[in-house]
Protein backbone atom coordinates (compact mmCIF):
# COMPACT_ATOMS: atom_id res chain seq x y z
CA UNK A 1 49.51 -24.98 -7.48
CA UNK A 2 48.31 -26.89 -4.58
CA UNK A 3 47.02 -25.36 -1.23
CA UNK A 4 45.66 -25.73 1.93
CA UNK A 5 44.04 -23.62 3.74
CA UNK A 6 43.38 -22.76 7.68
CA UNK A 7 39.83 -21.89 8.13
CA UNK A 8 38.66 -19.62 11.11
CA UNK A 9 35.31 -18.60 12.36
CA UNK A 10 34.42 -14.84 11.46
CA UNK A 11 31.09 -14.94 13.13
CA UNK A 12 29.23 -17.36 11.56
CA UNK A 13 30.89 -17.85 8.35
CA UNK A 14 34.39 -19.92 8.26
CA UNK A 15 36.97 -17.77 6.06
CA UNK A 16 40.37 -18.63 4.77
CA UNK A 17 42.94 -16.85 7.14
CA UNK A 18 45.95 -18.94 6.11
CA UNK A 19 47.25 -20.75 3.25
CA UNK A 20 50.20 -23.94 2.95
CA UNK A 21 51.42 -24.00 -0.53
CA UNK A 22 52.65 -26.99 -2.16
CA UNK A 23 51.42 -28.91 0.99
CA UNK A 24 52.84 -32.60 1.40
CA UNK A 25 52.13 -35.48 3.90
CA UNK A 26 55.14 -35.80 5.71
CA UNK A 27 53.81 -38.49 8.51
CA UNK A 28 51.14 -39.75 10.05
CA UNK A 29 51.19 -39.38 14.32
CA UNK A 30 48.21 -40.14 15.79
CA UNK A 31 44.84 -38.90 14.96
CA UNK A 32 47.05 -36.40 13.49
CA UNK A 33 48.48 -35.61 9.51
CA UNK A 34 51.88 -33.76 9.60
CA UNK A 35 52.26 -31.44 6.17
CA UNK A 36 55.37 -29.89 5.42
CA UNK A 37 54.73 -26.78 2.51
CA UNK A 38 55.15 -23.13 1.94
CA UNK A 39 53.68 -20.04 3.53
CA UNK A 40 54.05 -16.34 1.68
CA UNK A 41 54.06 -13.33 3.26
CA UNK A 42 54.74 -9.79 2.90
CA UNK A 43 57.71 -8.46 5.08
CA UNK A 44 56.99 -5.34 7.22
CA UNK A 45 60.66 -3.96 6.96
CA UNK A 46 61.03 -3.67 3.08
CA UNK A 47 57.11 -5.02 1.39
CA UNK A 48 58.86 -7.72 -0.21
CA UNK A 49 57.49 -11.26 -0.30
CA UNK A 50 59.34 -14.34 1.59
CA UNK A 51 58.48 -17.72 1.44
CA UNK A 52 58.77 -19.87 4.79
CA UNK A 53 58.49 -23.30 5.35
CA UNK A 54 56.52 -24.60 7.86
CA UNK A 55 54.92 -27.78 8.95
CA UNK A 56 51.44 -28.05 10.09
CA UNK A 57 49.86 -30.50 12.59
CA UNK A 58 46.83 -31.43 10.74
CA UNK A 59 43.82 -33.03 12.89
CA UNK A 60 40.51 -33.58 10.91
CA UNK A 61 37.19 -32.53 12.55
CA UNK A 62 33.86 -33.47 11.33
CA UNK A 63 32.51 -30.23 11.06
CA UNK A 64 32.92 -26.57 12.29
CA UNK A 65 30.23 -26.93 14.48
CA UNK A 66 31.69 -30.54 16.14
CA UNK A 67 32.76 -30.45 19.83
CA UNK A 68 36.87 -29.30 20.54
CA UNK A 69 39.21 -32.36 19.78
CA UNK A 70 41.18 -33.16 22.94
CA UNK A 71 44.64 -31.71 22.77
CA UNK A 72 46.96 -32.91 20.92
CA UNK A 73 49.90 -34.56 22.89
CA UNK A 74 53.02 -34.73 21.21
CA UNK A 75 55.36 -36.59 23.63
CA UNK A 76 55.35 -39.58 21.90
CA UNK A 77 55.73 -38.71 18.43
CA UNK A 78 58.12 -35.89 18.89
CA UNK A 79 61.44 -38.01 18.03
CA UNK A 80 59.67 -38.68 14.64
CA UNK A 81 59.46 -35.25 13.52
CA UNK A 82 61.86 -33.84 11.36
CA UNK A 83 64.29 -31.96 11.92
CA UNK A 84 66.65 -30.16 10.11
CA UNK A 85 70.15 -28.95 11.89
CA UNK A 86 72.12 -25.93 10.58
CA UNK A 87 74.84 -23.44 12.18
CA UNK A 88 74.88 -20.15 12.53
CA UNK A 89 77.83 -19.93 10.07
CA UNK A 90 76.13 -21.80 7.17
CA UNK A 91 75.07 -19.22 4.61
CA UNK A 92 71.01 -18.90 4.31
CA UNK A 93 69.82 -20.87 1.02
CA UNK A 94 68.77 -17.41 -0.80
CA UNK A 95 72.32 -16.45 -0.10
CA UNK A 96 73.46 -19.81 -1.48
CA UNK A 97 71.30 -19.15 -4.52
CA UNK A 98 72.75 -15.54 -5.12
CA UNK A 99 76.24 -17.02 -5.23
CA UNK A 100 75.08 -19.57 -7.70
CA UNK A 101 73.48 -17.03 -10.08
CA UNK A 102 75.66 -14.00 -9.76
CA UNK A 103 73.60 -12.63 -12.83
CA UNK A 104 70.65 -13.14 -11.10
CA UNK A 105 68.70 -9.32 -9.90
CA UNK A 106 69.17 -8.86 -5.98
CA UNK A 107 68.67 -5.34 -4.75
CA UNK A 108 70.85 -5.54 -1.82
CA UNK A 109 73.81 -6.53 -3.67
């Protein structure tokens, strides 16, 4: 499986703190690489896992040590980015999915 992953400084060694599964380049803007992928984390409610899609704003730096890039401004990319319109009334996708595979295990059923 393919990842990336968010580095951040603890102390003097840079450590993983988040990970984008399944990453993919979904435009270039900029100085900037927009990835669209998959984030997995534990609930708090019920200690299940959910997966959440996310998109990162990806902006290369030289090093750890190089100087703060100067903020990113968005304005004139922001009617490029995707987006994806729903209502409130259209059934989740997992719920979608469950109605699909009624023989499929779900423990709130």
């Amino acid at each position: 499986m393919r990842s990336a992953e968010l580095l951040t400084d603890w102390g003097t060694t840079p450590v993983p703190t988040l990970h984008l599964f399944d990453p993919e380049v979904v435009d270039v803007v900029g100085d900037a690489l927009l990835f669209r992928g998959y984030v997995i984390k534990t609930t708090p409610e019920d200690k299940r896992c959910a997966e959440y899609q996310q998109l990162w704003l990806v902006r290369p730096c030289m090093s750890m040590d190089a100087p703060p890039l100067a903020p990113f401004d968005p304005s004139k990319w922001v009617r490029r980015l995707p987006i994806e319109e729903s209502s409130p009334d259209e059934p989740t996708s997992s719920a979608k999915w469950l109605a699909a595979h009624p023989d499929a295990p779900d423990w709130k059923r």
